[in-house]
Protein backbone atom coordinates (compact mmCIF):
# COMPACT_ATOMS: atom_id res chain seq x y z
CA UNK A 1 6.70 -22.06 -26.27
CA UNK A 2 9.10 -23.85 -23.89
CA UNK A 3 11.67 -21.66 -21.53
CA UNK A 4 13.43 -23.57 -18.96
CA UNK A 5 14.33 -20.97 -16.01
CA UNK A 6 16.09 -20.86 -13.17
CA UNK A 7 14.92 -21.06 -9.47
CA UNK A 8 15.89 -16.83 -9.26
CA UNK A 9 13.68 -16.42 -12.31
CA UNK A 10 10.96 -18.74 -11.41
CA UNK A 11 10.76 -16.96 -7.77
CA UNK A 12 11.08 -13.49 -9.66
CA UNK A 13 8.09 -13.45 -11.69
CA UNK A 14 6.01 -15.32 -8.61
CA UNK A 15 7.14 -12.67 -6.44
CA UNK A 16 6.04 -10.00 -8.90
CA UNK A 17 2.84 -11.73 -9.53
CA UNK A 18 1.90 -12.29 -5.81
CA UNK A 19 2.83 -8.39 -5.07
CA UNK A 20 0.78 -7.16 -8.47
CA UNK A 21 -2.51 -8.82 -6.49
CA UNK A 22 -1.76 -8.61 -2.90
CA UNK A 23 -0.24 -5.44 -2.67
CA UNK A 24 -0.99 -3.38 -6.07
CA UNK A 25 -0.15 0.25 -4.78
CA UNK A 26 3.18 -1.12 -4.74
CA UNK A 27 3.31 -2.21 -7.82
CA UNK A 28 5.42 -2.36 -10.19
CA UNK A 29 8.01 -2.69 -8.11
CA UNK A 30 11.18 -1.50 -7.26
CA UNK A 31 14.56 -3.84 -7.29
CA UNK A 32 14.38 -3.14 -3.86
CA UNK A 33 11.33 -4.29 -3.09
CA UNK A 34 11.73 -7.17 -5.48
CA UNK A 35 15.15 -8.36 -4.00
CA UNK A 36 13.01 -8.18 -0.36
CA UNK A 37 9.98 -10.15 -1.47
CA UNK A 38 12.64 -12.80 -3.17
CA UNK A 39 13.93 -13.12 0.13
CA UNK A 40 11.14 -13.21 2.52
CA UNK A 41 10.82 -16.08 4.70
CA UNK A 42 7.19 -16.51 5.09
CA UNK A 43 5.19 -18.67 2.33
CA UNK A 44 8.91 -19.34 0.22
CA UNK A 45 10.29 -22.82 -0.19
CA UNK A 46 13.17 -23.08 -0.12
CA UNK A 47 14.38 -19.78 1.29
CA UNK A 48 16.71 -17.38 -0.62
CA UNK A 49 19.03 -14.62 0.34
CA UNK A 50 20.12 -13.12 -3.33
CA UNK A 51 21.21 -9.47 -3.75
CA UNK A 52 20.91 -7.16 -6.10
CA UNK A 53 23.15 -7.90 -8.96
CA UNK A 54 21.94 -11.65 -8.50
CA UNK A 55 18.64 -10.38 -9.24
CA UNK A 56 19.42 -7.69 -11.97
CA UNK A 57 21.07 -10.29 -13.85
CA UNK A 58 18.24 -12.74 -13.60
CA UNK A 59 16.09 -9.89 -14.89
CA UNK A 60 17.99 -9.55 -18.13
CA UNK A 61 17.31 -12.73 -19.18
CA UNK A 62 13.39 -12.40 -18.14
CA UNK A 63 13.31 -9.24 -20.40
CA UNK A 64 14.85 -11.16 -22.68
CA UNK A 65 12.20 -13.68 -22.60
CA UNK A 66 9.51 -10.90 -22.79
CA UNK A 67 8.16 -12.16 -19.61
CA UNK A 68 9.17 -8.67 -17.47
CA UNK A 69 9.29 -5.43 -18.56
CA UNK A 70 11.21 -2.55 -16.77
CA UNK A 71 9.93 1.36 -16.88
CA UNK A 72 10.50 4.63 -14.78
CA UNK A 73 7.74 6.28 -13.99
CA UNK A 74 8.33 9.04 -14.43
CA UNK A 75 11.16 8.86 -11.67
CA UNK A 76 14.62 7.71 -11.76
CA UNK A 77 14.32 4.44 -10.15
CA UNK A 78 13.88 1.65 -12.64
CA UNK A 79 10.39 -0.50 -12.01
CA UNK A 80 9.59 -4.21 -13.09
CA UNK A 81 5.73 -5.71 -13.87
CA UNK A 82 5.19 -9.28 -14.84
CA UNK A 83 3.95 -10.20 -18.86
CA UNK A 84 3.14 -14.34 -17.44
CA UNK A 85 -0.59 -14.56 -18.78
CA UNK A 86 0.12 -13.28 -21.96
CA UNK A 87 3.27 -15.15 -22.68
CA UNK A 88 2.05 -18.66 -21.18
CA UNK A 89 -1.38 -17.76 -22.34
CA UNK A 90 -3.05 -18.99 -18.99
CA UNK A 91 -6.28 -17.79 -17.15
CA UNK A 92 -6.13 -16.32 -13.70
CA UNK A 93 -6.87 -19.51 -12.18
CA UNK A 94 -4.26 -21.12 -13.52
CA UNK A 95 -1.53 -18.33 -12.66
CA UNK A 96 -2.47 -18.29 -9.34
CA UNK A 97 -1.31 -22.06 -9.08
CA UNK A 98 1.65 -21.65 -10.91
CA UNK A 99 2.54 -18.37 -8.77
CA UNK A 100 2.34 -20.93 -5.21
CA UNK A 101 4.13 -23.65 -7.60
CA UNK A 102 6.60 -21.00 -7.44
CA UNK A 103 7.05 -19.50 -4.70
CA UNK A 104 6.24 -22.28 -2.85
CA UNK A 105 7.49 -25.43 -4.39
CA UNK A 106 5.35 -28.62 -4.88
CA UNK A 107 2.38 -29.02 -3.44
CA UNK A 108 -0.73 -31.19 -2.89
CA UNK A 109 -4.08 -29.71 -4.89
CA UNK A 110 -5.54 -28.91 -1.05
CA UNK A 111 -2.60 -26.75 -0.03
CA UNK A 112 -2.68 -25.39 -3.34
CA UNK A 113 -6.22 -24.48 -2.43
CA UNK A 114 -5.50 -23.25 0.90
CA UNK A 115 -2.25 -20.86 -0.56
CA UNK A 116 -3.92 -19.64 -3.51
CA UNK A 117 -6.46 -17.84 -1.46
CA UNK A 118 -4.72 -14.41 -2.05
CA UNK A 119 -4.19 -15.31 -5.05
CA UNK A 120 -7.93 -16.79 -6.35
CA UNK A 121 -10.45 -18.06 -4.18
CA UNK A 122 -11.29 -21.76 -5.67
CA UNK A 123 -14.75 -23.46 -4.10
CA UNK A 124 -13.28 -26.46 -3.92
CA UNK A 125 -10.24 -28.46 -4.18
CA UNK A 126 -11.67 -30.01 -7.12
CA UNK A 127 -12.00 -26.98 -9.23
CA UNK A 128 -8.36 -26.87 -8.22
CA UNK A 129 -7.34 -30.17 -9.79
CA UNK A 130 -9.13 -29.51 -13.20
CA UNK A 131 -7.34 -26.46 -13.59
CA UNK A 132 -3.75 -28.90 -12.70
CA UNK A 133 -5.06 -31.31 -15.07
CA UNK A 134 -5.47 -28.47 -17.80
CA UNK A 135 -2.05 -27.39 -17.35
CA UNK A 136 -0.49 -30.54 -17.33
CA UNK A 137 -2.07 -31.55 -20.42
CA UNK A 138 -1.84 -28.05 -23.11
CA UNK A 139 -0.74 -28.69 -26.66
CA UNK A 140 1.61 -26.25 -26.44
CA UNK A 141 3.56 -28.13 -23.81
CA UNK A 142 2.83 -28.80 -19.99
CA UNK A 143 3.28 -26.56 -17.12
CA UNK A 144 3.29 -28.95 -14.29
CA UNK A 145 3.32 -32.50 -13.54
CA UNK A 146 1.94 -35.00 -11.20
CA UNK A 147 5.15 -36.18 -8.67
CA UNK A 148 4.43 -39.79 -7.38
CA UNK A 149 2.78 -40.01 -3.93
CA UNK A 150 5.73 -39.95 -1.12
CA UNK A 151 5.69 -42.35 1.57
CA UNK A 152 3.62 -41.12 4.67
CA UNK A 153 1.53 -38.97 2.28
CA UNK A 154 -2.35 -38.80 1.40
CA UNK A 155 -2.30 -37.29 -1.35
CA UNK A 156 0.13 -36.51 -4.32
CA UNK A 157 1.91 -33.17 -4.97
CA UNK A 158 2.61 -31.03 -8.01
CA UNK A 159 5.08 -29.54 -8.98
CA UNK A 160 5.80 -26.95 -11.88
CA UNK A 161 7.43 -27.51 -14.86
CA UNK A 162 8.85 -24.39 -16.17
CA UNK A 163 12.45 -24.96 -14.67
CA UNK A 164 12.42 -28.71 -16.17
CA UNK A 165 11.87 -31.49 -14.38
CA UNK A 166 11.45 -31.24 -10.75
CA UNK A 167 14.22 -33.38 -8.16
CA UNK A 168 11.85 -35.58 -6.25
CA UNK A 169 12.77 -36.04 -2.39
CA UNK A 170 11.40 -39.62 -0.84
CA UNK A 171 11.70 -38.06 2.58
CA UNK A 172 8.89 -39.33 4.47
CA UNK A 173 5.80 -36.05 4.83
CA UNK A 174 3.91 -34.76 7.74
CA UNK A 175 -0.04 -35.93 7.61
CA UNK A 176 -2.10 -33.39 6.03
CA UNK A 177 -3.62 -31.38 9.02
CA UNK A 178 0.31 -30.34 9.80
CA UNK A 179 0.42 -29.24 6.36
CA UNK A 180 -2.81 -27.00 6.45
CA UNK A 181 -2.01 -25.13 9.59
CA UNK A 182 1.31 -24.62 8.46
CA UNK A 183 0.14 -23.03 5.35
CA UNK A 184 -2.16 -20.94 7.69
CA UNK A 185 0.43 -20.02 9.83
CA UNK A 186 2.43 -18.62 6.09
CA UNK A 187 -0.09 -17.10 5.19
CA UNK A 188 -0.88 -14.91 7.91
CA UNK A 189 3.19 -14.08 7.77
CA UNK A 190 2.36 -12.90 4.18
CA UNK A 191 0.34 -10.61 5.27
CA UNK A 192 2.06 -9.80 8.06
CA UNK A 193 4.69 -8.54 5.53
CA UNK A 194 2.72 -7.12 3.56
CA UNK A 195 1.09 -4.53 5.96
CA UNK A 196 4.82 -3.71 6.47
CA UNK A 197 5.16 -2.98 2.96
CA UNK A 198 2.29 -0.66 2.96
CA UNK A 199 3.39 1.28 5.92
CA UNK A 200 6.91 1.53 4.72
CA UNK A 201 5.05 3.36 1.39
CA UNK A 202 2.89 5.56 3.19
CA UNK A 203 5.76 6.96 5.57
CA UNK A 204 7.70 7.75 2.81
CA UNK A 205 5.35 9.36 0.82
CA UNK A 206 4.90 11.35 3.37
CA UNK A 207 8.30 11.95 4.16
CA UNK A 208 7.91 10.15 7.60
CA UNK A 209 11.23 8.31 8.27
């Protein structure tokens, strides 16, 4: 099954996959919500300011694709959940990388490790790399792909697939303990955010403005 999606779409379903694990009580969520996590600043590369028709149009074609589905709840505000596993057919593991690939934009098997933490605790970065090597080599067609190494840089990056293939910058890269902390420091901003979120839902269940 091959789809080739925009960068909306791709950060659409990451953004509903990341919230569906990080914050679940939340979840599904809201266009609101949605539009707000595609634009958040922390642990997004590169960043995006879309609005809501950008985004409701971008959702047609997902629900099109049978990768989002849309409900009520029971309420009158229209709510959207993620189908990626069952459409792509991938474990956890695996859509935890793609959801950083994502979100994130290409990145070296250790910062993979470091941003999928949320996500799926790996033990090592080497657990991470079989699962890259997995999806770069399915049947069914690959998922990501192994960028050549950039000058300046220890290690390669990867980058996902399901947009087509990625633009490659030369640009010369930071060393890799620049890299880590700055993941860190995203990371932390994600959660940040996140607590936000949750407060945000509490006060107005409870009618706290």
């Amino acid at each position: 099954m091959t789809f080739l999606l925009s960068l909306l779409e791709t950060r659409i379903l990451g953004v509903l996959i990341e919230k569906q694990i990080t914050v679940p009580d939340t979840y599904p969520l809201s266009l609101n919500s949605l539009v707000s996590g595609c634009n958040q600043k922390s642990s997004r590369d590169p960043v995006m300011t879309i609005n809501d028709t950008e985004a409701d149009e971008a959702l047609v074609h997902l629900k099109e694709l049978k990768l989002v589905e849309s409900s009520h709840l029971g309420g009158r505000i229209a709510r959207y959940s993620q189908r990626f596993a069952a459409v792509f057919q991938v474990p956890s593991q695996s859509v935890a990388i793609l959801t950083v690939l994502m979100l994130r934009g290409p990145q070296t098997a250790g910062e993979l490790r470091l941003a999928c933490e949320r996500l799926h605790k790996f033990a090592d970065i080497s657990a991470v790399e079989a699962f890259l090597e997995e999806l770069a080599s399915r049947s069914s067609g690959a998922l990501v792909v192994k960028l050549p190494r950039q000058p300046g840089a220890r290690e390669c990056r990867w980058a996902h697939l399901l947009s087509g293939e990625p633009v490659i910058n030369d640009a010369v890269v930071k060393g890799g303990s620049d890299s880590a902390l700055q993941v860190k420091v995203d990371l932390l901003e994600a959660e940040l955010f996140e607590l936000k979120e949750k407060v945000a839902k509490i006060c107005l269940d409870l009618g706290i403005e």
